[in-house]
N, C-alpha and C. Protein backbone atom coordinates (compact mmCIF):
# COMPACT_ATOMS: atom_id res chain seq x y z
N UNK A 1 -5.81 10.33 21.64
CA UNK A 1 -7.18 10.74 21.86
C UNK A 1 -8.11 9.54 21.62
N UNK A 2 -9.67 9.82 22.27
CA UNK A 2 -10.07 8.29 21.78
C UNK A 2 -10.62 8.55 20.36
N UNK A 3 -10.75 9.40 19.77
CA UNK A 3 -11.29 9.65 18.55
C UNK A 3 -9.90 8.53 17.44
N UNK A 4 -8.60 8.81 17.64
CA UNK A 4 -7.75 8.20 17.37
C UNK A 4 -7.51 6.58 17.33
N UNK A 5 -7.85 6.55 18.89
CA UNK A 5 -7.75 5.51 19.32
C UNK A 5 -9.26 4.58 18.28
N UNK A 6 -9.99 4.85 18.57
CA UNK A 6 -11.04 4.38 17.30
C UNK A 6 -10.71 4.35 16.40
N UNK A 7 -10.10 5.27 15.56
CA UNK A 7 -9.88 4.71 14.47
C UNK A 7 -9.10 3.99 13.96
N UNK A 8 -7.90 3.64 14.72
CA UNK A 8 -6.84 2.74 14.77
C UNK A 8 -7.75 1.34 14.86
N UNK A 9 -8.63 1.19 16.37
CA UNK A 9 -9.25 0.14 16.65
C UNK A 9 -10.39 -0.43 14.82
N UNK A 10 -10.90 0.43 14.47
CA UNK A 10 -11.62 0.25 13.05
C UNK A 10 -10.91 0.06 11.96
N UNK A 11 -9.98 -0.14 11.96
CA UNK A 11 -8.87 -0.58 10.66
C UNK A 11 -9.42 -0.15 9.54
N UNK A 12 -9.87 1.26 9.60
CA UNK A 12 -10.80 1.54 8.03
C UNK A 12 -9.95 3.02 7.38
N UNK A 13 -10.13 3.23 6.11
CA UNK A 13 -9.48 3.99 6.03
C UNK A 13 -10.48 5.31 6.05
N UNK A 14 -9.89 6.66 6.79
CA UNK A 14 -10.27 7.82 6.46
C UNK A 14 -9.64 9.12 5.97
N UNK A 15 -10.15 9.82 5.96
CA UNK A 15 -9.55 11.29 5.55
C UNK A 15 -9.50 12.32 6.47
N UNK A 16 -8.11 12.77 7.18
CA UNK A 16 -7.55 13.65 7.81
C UNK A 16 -7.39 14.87 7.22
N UNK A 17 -8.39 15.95 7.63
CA UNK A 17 -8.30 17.74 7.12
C UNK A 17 -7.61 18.53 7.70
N UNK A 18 -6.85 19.29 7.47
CA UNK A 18 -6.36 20.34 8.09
C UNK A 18 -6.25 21.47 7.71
N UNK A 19 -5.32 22.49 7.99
CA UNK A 19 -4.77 23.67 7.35
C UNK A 19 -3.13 23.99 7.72
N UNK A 20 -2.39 25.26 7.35
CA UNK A 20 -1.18 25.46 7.83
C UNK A 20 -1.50 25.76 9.40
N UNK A 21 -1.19 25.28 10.20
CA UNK A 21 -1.40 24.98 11.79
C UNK A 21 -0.16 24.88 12.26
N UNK A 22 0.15 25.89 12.98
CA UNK A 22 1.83 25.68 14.26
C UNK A 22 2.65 25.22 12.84
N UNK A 23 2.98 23.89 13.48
CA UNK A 23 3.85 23.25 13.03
C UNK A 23 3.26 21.82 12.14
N UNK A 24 2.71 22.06 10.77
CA UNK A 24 1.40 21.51 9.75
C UNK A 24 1.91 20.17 9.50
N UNK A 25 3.29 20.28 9.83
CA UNK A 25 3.60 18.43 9.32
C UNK A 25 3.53 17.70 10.42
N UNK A 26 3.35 18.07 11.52
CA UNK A 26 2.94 16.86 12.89
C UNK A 26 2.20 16.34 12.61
N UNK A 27 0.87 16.88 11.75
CA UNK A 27 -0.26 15.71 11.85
C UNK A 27 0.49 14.12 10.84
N UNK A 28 0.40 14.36 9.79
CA UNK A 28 1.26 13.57 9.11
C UNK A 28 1.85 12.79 10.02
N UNK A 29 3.16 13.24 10.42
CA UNK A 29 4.18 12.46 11.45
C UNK A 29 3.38 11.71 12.54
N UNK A 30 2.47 12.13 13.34
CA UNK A 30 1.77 11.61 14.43
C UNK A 30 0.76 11.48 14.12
N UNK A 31 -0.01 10.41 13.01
CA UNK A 31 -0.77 9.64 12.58
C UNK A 31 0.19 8.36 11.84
N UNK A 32 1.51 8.71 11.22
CA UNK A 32 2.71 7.68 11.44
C UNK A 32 3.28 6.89 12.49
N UNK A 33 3.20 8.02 12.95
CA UNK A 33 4.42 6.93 14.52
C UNK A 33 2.92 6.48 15.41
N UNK A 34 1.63 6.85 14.97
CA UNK A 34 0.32 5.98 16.09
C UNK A 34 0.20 4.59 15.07
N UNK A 35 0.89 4.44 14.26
CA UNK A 35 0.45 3.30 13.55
C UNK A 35 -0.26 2.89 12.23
N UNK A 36 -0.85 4.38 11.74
CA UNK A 36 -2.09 4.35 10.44
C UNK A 36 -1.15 4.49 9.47
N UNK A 37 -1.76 3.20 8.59
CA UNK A 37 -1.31 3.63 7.40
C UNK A 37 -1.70 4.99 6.80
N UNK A 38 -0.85 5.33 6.11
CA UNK A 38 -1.37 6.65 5.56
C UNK A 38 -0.54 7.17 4.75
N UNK A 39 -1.40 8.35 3.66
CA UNK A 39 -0.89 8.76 2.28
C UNK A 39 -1.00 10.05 2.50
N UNK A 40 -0.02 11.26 2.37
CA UNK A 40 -0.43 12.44 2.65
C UNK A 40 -0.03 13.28 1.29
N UNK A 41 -0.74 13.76 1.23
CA UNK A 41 -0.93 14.73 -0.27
C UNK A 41 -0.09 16.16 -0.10
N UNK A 42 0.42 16.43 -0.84
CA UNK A 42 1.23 17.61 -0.81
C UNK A 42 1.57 18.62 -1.59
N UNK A 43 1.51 19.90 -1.70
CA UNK A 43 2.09 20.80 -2.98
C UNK A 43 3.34 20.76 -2.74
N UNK A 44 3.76 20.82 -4.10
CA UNK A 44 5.49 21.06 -4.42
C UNK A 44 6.15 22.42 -3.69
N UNK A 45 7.40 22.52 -3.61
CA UNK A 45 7.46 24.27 -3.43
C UNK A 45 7.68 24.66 -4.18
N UNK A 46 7.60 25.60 -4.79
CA UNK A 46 8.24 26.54 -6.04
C UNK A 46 9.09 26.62 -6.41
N UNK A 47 10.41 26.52 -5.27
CA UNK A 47 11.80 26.27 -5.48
C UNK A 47 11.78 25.01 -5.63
N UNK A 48 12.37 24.96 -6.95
CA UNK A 48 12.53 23.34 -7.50
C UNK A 48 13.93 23.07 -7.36
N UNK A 49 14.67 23.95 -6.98
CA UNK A 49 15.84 23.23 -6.03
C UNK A 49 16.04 22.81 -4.68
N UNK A 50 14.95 23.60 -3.87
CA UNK A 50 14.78 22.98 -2.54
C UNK A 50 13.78 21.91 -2.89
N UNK A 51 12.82 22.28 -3.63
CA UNK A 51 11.76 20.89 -3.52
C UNK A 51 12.31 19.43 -3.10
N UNK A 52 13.32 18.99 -3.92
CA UNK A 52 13.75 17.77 -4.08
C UNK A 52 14.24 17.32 -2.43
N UNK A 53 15.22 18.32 -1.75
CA UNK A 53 15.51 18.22 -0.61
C UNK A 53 14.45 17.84 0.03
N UNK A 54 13.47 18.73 0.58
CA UNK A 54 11.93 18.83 0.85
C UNK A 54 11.01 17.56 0.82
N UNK A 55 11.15 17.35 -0.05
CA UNK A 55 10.33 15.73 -0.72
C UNK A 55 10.72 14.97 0.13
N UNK A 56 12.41 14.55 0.04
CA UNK A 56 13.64 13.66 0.53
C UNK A 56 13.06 13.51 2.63
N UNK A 57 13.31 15.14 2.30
CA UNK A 57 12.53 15.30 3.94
C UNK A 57 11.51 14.19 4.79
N UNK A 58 10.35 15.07 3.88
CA UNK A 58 8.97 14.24 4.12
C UNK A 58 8.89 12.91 4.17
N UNK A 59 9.46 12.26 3.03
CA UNK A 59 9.68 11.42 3.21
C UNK A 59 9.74 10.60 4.35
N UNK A 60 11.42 10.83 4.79
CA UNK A 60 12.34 10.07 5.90
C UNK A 60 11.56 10.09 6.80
N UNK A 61 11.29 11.55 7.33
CA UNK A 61 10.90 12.21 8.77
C UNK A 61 9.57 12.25 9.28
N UNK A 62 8.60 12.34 8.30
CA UNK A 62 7.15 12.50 8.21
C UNK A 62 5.92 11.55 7.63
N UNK A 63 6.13 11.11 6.62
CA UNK A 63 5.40 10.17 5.90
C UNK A 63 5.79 9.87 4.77
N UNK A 64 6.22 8.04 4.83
CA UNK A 64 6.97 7.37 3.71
C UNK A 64 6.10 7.66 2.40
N UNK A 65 4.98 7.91 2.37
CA UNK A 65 3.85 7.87 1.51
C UNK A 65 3.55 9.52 0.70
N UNK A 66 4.18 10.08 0.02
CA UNK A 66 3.75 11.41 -0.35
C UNK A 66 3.11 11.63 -1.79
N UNK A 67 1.76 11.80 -1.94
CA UNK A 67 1.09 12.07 -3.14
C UNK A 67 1.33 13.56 -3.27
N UNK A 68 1.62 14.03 -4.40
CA UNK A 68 1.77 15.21 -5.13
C UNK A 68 0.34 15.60 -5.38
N UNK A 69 -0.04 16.67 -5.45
CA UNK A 69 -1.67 17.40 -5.36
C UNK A 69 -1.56 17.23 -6.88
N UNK A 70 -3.13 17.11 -7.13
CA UNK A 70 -3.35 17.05 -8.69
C UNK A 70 -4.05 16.10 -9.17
N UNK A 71 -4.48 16.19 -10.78
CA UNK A 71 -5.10 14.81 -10.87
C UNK A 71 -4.45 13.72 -10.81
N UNK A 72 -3.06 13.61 -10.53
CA UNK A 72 -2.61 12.09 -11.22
C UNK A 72 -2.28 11.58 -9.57
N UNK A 73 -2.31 12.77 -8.85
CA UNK A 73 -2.18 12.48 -7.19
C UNK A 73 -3.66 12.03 -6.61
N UNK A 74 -4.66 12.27 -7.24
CA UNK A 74 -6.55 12.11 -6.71
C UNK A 74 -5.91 10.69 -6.99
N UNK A 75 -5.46 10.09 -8.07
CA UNK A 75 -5.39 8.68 -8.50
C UNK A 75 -4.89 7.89 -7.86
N UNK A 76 -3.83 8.75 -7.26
CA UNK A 76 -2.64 7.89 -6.46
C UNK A 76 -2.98 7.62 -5.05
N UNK A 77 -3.67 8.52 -4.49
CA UNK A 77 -4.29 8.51 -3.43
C UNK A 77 -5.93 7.27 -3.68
N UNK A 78 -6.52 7.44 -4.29
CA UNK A 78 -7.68 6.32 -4.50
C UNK A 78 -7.11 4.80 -4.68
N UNK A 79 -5.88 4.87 -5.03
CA UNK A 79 -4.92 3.46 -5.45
C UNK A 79 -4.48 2.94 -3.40
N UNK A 80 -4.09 4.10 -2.70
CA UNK A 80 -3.76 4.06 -1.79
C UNK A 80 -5.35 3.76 -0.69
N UNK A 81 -5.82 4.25 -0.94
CA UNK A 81 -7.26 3.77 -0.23
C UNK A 81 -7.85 2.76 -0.18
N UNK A 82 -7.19 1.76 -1.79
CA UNK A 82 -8.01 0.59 -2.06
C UNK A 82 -7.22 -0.24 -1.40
N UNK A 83 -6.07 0.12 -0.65
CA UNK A 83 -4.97 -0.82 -0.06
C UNK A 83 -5.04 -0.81 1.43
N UNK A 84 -6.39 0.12 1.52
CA UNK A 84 -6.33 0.05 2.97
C UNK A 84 -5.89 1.56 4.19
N UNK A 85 -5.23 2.17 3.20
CA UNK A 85 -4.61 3.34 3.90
C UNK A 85 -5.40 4.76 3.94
N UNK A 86 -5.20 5.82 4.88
CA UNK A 86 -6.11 6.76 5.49
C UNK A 86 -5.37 7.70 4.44
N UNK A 87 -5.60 8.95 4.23
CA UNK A 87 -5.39 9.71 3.33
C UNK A 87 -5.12 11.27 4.55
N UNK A 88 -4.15 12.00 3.91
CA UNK A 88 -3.64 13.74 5.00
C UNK A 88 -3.62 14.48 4.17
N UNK A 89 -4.39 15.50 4.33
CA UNK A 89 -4.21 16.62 3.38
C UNK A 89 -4.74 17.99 3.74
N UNK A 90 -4.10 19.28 3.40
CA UNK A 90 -4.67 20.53 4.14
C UNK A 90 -5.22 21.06 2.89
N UNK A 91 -6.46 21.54 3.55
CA UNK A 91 -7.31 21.86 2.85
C UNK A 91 -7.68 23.70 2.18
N UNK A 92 -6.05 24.22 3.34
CA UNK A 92 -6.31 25.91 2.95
C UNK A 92 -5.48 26.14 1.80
N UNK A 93 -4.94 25.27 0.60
CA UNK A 93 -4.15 25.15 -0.44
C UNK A 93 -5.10 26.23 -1.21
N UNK A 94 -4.93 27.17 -1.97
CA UNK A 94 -4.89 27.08 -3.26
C UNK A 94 -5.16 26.67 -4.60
N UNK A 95 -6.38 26.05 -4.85
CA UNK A 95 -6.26 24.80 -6.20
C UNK A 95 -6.66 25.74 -7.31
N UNK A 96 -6.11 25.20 -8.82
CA UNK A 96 -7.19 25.52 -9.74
C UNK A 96 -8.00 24.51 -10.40
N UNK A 97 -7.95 23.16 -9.99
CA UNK A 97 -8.78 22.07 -9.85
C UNK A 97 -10.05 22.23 -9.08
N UNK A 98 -9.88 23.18 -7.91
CA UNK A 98 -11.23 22.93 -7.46
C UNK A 98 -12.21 23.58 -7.85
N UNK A 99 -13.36 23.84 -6.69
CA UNK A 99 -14.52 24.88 -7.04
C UNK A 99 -14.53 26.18 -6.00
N UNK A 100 -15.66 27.21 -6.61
CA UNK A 100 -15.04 28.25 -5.38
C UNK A 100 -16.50 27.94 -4.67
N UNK A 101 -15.50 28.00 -3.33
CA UNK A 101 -16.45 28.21 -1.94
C UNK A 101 -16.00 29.23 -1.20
N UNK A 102 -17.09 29.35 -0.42
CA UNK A 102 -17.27 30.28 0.56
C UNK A 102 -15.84 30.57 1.29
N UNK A 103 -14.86 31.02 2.04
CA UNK A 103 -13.66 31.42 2.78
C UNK A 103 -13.56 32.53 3.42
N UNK A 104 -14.16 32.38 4.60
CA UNK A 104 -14.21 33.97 5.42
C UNK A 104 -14.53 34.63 4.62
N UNK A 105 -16.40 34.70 3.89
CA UNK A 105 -17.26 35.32 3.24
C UNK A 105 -16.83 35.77 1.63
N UNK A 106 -15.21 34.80 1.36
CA UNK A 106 -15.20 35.34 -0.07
C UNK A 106 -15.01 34.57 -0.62
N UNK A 107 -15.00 34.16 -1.92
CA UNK A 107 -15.07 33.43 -2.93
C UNK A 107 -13.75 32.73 -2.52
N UNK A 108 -13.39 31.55 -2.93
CA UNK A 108 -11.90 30.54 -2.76
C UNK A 108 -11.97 29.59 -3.74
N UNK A 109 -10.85 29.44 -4.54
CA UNK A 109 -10.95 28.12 -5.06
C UNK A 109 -10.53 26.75 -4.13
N UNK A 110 -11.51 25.96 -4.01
CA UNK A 110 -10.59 24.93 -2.85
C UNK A 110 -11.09 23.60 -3.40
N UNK A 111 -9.83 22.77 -2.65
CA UNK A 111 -10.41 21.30 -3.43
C UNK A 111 -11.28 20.57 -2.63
N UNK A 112 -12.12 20.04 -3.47
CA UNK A 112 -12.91 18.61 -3.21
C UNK A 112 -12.98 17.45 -3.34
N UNK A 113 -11.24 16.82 -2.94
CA UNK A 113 -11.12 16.14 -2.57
C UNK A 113 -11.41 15.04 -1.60
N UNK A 114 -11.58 16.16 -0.28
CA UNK A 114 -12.11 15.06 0.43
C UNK A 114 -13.50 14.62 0.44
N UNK A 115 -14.50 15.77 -0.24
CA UNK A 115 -15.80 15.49 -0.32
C UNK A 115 -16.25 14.12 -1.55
N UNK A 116 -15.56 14.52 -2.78
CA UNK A 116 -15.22 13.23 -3.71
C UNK A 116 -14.85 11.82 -2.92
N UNK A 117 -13.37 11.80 -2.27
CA UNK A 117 -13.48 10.62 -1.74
C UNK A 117 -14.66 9.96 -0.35
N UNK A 118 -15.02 11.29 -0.02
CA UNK A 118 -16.35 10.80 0.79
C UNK A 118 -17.56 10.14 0.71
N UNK A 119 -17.89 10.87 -0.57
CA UNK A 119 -18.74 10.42 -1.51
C UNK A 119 -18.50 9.27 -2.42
N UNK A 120 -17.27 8.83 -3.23
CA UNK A 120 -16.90 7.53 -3.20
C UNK A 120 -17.16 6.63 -2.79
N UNK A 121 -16.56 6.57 -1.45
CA UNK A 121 -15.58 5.66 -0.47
C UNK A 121 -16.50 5.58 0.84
N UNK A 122 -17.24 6.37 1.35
CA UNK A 122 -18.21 6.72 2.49
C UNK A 122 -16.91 6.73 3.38
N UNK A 123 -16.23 7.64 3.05
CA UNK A 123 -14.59 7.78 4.29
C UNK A 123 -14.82 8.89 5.06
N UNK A 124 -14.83 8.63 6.29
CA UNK A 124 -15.03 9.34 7.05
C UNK A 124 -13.95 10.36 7.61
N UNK A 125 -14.36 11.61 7.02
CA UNK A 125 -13.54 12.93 7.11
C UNK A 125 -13.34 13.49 8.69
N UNK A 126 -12.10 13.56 9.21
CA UNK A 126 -11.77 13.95 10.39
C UNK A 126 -10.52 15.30 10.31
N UNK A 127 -10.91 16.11 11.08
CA UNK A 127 -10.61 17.52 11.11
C UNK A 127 -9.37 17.61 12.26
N UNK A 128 -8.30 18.47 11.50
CA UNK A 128 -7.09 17.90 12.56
C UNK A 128 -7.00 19.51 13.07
N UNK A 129 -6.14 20.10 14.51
CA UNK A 129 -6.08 20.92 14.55
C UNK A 129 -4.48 21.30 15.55
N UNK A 130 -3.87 21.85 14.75
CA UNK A 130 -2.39 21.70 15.89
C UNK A 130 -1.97 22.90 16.12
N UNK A 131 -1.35 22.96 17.56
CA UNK A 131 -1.18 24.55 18.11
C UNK A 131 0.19 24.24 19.14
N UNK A 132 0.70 25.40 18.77
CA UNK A 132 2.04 25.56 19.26
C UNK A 132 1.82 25.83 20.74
N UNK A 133 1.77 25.35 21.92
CA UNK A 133 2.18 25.77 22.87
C UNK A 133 2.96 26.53 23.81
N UNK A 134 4.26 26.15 23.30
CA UNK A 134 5.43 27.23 23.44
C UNK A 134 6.51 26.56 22.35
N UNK A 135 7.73 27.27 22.59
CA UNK A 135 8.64 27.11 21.42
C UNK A 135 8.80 25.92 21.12
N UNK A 136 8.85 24.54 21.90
CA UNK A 136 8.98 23.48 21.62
C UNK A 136 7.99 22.22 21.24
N UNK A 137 7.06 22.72 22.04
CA UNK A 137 5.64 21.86 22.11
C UNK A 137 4.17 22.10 21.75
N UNK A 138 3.78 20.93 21.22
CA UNK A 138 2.61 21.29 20.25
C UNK A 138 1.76 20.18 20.85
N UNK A 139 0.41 21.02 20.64
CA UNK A 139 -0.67 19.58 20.84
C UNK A 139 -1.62 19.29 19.37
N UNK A 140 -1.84 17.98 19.21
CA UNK A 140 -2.56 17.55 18.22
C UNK A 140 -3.68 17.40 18.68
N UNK A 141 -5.08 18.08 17.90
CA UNK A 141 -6.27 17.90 18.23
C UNK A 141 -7.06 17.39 17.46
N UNK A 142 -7.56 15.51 17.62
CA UNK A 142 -8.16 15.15 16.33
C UNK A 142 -9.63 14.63 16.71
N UNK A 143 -10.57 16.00 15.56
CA UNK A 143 -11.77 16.12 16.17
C UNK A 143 -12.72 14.65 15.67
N UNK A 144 -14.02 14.61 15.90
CA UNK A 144 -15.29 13.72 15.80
C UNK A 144 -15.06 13.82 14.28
N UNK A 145 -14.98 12.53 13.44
CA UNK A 145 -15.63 12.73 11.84
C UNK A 145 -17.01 13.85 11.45
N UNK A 146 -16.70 14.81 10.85
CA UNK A 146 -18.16 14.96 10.54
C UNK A 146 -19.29 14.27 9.74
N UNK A 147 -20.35 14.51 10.30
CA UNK A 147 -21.15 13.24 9.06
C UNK A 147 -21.92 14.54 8.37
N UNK A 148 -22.34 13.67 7.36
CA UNK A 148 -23.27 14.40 6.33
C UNK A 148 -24.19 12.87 5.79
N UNK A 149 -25.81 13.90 5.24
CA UNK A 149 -26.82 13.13 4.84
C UNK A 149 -26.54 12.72 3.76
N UNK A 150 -27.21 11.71 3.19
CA UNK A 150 -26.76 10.96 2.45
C UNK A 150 -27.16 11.79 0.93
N UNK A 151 -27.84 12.93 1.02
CA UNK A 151 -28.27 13.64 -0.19
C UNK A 151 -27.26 15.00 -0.06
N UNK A 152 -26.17 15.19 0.37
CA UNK A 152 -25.17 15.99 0.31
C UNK A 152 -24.35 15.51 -0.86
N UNK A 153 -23.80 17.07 -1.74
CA UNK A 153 -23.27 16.93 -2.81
C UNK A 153 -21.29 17.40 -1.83
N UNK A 154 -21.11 17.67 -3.19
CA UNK A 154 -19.34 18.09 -3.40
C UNK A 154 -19.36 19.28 -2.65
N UNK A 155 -19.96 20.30 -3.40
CA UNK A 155 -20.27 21.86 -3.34
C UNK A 155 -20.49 21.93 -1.61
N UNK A 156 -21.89 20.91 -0.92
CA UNK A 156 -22.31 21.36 0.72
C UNK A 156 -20.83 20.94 0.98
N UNK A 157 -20.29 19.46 0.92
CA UNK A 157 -19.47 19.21 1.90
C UNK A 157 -18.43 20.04 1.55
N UNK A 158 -17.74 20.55 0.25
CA UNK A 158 -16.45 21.36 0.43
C UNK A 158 -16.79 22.51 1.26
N UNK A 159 -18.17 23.53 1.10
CA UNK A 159 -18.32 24.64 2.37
C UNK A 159 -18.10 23.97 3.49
N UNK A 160 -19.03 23.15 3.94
CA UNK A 160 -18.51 22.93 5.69
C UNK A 160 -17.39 22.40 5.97
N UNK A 161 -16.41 21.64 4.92
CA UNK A 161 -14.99 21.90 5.45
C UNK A 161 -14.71 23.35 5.27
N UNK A 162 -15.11 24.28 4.51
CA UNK A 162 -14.12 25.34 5.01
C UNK A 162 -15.21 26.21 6.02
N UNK A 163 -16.22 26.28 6.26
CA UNK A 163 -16.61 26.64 7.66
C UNK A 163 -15.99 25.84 8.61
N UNK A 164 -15.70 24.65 8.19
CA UNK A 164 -14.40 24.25 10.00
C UNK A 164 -13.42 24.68 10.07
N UNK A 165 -12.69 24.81 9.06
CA UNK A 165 -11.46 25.12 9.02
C UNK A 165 -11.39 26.97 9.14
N UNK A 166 -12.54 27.73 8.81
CA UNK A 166 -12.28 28.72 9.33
C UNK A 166 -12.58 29.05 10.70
N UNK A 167 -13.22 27.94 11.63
CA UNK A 167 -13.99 27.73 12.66
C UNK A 167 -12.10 27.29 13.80
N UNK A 168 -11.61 26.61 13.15
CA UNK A 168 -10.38 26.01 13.66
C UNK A 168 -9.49 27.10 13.84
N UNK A 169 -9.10 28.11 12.35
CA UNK A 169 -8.37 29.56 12.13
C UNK A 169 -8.53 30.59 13.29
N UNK A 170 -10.13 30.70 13.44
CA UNK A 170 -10.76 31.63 14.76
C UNK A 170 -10.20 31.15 15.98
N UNK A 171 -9.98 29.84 16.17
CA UNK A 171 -10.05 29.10 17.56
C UNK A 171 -8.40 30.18 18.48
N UNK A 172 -7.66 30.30 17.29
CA UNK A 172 -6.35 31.56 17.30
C UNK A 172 -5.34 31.58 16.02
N UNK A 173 -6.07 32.57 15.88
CA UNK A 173 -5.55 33.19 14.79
C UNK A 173 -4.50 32.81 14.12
N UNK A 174 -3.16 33.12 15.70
CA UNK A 174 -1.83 33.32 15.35
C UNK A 174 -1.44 32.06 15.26
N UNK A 175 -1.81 30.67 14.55
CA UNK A 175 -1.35 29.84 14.73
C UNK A 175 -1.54 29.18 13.17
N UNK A 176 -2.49 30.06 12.47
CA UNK A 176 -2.53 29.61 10.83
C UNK A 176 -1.53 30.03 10.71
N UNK A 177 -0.79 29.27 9.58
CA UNK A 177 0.45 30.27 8.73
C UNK A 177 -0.01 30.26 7.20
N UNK A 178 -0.07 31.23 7.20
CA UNK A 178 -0.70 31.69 5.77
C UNK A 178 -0.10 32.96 5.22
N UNK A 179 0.65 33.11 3.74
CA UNK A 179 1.27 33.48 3.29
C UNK A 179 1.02 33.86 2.18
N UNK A 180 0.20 33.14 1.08
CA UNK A 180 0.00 33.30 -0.31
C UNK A 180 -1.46 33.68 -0.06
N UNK A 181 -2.16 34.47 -1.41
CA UNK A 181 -2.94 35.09 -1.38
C UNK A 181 -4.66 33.91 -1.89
N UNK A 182 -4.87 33.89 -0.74
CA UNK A 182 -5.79 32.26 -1.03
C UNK A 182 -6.81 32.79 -1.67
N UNK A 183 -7.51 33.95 -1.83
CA UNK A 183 -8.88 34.40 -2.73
C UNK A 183 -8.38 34.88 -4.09
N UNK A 184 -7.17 34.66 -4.89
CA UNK A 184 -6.58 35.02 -5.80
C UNK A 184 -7.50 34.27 -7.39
């Protein structure tokens, strides 16, 4: 895309948003094989006997680079930024790190991560969106950075990521995968 293609051409690092989408680890993988460096943030699974497999996975197949969600992962990821590299992370997680925002009109705890490193870093947050086509094929859709004024806090920018991301959910439905109980 040329949105892509720019940012490859700008050698700068940004922050890639998403949610569980089709098939959620393409973005990862195909922001790898286009060339960006990049660090993608991840929850563990629960099964801590598959985890390890899982990890091993991501790794090989998806992105050499995997930060574990959390504070010691915000760190690891800001270590990774100062080196130059773009940052992946879905944003319909779960946290009890974050704050609650808005989520299809109900309360959510979600992180603000990317609004922190925005606010940091002035990294420009780009919204990913991937949809299964048919059983085999998927398209990656990587939208315009959004901007925000320069008097925007944590709190505005974490809502309007999740007004996109519920804006992305609407676009069809059947293509979030969502499982755990996110207003919990």
């Amino acid at each position: 895309t040329n949105i892509l293609e720019k940012i490859i051409q700008e050698d700068k690092p940004v922050i890639f948003v998403s949610g569980h989408f089709a098939n959620f680890e393409l973005m990862s993988m195909e922001l790898c094989k286009k060339g960006i460096n990049l660090a993608t943030i991840y929850r563990p699974l629960n099964n801590f006997f598959l985890n390890p497999f899982m990890e091993f996975v991501r790794r090989k197949y998806v992105c050499k680079n995997q930060i574990k969600k959390g504070r010691f992962g915000t760190r690891e990821a800001i270590e990774y930024i100062k080196k130059n590299y773009s940052v992946a992370l879905m944003i319909d997680q779960r946290v009890s790190e974050g704050i609650e925002s808005n989520f299809f009109n109900k309360k959510a705890f979600t992180t603000t991560i990317p609004a922190q490193l925005h606010l940091k870093y002035g990294l420009e947050i780009v919204p990913v969106y991937i949809e299964r086509k048919n059983k085999h094929y998927f398209t990656v859709y990587f939208y315009e950075p959004l901007s925000f004024d320069n008097n925007k806090d944590q709190i505005y920018i974490t809502n309007k990521l999740n007004n996109v991301l519920e804006n992305l959910i609407l676009k069809n439905p059947s293509q979030w995968i969502w499982t755990h109980d996110r207003w919990k």
